[in-house]
N, C-alpha and C. Protein backbone atom coordinates (compact mmCIF):
# COMPACT_ATOMS: atom_id res chain seq x y z
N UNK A 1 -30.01 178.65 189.69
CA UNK A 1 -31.25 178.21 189.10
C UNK A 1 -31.18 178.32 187.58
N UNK A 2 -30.38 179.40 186.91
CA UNK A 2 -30.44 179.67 185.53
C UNK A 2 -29.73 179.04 185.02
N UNK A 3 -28.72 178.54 185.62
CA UNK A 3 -27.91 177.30 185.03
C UNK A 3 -28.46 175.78 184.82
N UNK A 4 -28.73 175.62 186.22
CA UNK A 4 -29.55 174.41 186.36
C UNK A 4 -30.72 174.21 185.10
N UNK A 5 -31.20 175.44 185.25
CA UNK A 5 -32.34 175.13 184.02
C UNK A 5 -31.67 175.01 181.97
N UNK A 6 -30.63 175.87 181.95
CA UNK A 6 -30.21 175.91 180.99
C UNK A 6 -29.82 174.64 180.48
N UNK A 7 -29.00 173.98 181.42
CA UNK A 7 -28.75 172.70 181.45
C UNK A 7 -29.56 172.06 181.28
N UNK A 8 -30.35 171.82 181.98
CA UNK A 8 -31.63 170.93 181.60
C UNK A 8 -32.45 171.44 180.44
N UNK A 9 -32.05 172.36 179.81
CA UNK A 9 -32.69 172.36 178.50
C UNK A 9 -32.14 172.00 177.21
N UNK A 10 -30.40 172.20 177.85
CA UNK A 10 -29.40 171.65 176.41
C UNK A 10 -28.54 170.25 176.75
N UNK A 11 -29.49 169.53 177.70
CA UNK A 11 -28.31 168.70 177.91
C UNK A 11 -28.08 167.49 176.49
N UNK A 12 -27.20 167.10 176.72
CA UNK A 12 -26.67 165.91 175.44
C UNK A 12 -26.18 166.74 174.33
N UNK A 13 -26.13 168.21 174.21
CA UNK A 13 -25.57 168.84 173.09
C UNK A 13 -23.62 168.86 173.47
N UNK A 14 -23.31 168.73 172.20
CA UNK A 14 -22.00 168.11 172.42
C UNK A 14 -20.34 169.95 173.16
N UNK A 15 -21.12 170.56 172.93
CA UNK A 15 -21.02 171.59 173.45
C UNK A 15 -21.29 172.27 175.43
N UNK A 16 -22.55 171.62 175.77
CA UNK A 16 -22.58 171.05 177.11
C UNK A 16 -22.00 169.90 177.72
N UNK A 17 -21.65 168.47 177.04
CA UNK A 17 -20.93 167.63 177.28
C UNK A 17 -19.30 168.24 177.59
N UNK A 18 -19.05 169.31 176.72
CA UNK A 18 -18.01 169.41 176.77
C UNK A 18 -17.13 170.27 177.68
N UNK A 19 -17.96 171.48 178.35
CA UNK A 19 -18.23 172.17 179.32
C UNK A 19 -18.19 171.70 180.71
N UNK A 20 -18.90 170.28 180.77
CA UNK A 20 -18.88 169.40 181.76
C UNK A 20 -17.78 168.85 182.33
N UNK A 21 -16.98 168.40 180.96
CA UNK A 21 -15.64 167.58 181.19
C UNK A 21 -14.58 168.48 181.44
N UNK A 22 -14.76 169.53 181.12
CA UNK A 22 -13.38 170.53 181.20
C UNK A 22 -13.85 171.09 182.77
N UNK A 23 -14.86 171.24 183.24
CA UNK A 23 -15.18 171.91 184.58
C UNK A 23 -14.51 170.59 185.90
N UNK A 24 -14.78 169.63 185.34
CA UNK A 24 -14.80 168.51 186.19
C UNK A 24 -13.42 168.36 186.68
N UNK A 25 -12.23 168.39 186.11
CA UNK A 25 -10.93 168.46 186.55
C UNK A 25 -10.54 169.75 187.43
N UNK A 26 -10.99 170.49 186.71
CA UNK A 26 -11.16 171.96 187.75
C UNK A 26 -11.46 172.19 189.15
N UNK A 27 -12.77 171.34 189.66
CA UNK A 27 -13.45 171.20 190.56
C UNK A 27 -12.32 170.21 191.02
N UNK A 28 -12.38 169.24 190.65
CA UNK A 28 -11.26 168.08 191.41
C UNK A 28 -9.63 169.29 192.04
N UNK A 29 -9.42 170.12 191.48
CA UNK A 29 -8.12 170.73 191.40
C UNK A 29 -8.54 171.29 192.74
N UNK A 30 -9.86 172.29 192.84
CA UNK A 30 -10.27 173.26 193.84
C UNK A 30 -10.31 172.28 195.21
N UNK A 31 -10.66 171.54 195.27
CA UNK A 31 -10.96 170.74 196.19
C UNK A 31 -9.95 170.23 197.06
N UNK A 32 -9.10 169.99 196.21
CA UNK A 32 -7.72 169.14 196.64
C UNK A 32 -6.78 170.20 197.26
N UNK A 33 -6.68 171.59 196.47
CA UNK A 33 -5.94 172.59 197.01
C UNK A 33 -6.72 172.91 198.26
N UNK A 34 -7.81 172.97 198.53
CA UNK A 34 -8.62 173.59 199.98
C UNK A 34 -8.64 172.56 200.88
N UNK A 35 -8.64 171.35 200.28
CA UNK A 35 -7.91 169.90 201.24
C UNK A 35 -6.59 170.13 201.89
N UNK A 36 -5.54 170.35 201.07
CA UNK A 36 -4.27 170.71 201.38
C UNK A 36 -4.20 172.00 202.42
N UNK A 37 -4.75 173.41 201.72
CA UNK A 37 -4.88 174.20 202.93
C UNK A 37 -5.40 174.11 204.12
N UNK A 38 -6.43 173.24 204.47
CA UNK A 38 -6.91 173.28 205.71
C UNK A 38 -5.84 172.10 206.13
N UNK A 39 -5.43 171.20 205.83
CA UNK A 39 -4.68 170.19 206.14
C UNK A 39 -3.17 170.92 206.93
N UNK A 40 -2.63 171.70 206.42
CA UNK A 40 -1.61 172.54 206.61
C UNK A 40 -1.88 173.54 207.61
N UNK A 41 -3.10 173.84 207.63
CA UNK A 41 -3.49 174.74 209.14
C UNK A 41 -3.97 174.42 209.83
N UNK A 42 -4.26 172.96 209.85
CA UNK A 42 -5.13 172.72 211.51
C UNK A 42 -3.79 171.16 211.85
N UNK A 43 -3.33 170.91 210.99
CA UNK A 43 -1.85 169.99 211.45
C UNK A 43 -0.28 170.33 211.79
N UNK A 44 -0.42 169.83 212.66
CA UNK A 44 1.07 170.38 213.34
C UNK A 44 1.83 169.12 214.03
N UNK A 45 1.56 168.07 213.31
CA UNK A 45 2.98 167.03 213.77
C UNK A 45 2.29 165.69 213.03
N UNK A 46 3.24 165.10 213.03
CA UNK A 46 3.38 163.40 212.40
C UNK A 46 2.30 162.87 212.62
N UNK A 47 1.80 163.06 213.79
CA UNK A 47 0.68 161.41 214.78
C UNK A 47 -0.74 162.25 214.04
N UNK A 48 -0.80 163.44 213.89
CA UNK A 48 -1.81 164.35 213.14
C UNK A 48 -2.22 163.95 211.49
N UNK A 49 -0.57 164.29 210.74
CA UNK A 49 -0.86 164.15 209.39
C UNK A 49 -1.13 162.56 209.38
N UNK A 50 -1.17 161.30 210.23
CA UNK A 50 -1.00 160.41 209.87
C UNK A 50 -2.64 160.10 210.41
N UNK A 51 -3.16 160.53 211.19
CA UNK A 51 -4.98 160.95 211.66
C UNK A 51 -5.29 161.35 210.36
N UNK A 52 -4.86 162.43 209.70
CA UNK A 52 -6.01 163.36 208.32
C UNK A 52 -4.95 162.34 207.67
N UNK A 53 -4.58 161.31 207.21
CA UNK A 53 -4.53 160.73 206.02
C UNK A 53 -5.24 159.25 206.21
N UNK A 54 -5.77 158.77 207.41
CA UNK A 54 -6.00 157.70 207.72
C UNK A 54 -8.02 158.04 207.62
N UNK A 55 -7.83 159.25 208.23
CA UNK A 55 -9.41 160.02 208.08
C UNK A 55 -9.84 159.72 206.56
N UNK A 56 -9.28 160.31 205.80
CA UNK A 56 -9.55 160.67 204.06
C UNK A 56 -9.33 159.26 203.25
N UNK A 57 -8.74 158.32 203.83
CA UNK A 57 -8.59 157.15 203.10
C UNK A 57 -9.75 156.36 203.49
N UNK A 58 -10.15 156.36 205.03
CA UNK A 58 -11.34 155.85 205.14
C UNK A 58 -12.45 155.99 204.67
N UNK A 59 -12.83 157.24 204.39
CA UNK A 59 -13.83 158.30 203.89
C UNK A 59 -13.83 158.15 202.29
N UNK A 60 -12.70 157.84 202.10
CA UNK A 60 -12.61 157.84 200.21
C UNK A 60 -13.06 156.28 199.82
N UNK A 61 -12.12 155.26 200.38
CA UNK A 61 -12.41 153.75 200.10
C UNK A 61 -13.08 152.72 200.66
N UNK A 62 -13.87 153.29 201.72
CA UNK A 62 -14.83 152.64 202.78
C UNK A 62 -16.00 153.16 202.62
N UNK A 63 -17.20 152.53 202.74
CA UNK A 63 -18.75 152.65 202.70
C UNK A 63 -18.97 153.20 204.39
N UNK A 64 -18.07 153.39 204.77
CA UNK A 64 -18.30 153.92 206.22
C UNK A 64 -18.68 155.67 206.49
N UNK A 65 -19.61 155.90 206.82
CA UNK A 65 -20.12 157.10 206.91
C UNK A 65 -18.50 158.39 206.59
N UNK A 66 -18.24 159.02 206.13
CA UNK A 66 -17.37 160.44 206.26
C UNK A 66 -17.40 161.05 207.96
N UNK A 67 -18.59 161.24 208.14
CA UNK A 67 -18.97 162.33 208.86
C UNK A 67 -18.44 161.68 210.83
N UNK A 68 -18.39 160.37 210.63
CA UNK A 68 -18.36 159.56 211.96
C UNK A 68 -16.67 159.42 212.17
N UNK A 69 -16.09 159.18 211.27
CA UNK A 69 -14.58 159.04 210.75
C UNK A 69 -14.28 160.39 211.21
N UNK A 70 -14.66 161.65 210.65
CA UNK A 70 -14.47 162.64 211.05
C UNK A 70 -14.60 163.41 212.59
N UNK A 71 -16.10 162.72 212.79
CA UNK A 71 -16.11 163.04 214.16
C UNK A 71 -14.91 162.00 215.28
N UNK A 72 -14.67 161.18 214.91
CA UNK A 72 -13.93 159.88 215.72
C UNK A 72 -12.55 161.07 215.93
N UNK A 73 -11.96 161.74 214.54
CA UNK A 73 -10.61 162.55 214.70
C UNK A 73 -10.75 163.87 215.81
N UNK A 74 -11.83 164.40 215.50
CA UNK A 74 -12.20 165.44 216.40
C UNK A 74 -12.23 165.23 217.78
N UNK A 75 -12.69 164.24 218.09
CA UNK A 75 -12.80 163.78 219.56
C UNK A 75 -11.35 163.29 219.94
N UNK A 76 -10.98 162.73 219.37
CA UNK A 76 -9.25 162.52 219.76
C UNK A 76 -8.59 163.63 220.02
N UNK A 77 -8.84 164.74 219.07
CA UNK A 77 -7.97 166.12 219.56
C UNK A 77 -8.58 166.89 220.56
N UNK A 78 -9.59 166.49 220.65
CA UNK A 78 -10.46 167.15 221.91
C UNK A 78 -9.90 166.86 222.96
N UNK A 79 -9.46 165.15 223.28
CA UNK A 79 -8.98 164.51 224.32
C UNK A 79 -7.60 164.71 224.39
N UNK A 80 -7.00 165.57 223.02
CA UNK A 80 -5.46 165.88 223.72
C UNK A 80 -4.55 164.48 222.98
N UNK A 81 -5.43 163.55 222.75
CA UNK A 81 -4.31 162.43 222.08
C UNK A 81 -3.93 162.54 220.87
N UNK A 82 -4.02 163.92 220.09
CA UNK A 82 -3.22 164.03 219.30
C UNK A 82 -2.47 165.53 219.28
């Protein structure tokens, strides 16, 4: 909340702009490494990594829900076909 508000009290100062941009690659970094780790612990063969890369491409470059893409992979391993 104290951020949120701080922010909203200094935003456009070139000092908060700048805070912004240096956090933003950071966050991209965190994300991608906790992508990779869970990717590495719940995959264990080819027909899998080629499911979580077909999952995340859909989800990244398609207007198609995340969450349905996701559920579609889940149910496949449920059923054993992967």
């Amino acid at each position: 909340f104290l951020v949120s508000r701080g922010r909203a009290i200094y935003e456009g100062r070139r000092w908060v702009v700048a805070i912004e941009r240096g956090i933003a690659p950071v966050t991209l970094g965190l994300i991608a490494a906790s992508a990779v780790v869970i990717t590495r612990a719940a995959d264990h063969g080819a027909i899998a990594y080629a499911v979580t890369a077909a999952t995340a491409g859909i989800a990244a470059f398609t207007r198609f829900h995340p969450l349905l893409v996701i559920l579609a992979a889940g149910v496949m391993g449920a059923l054993g076909l992967i």
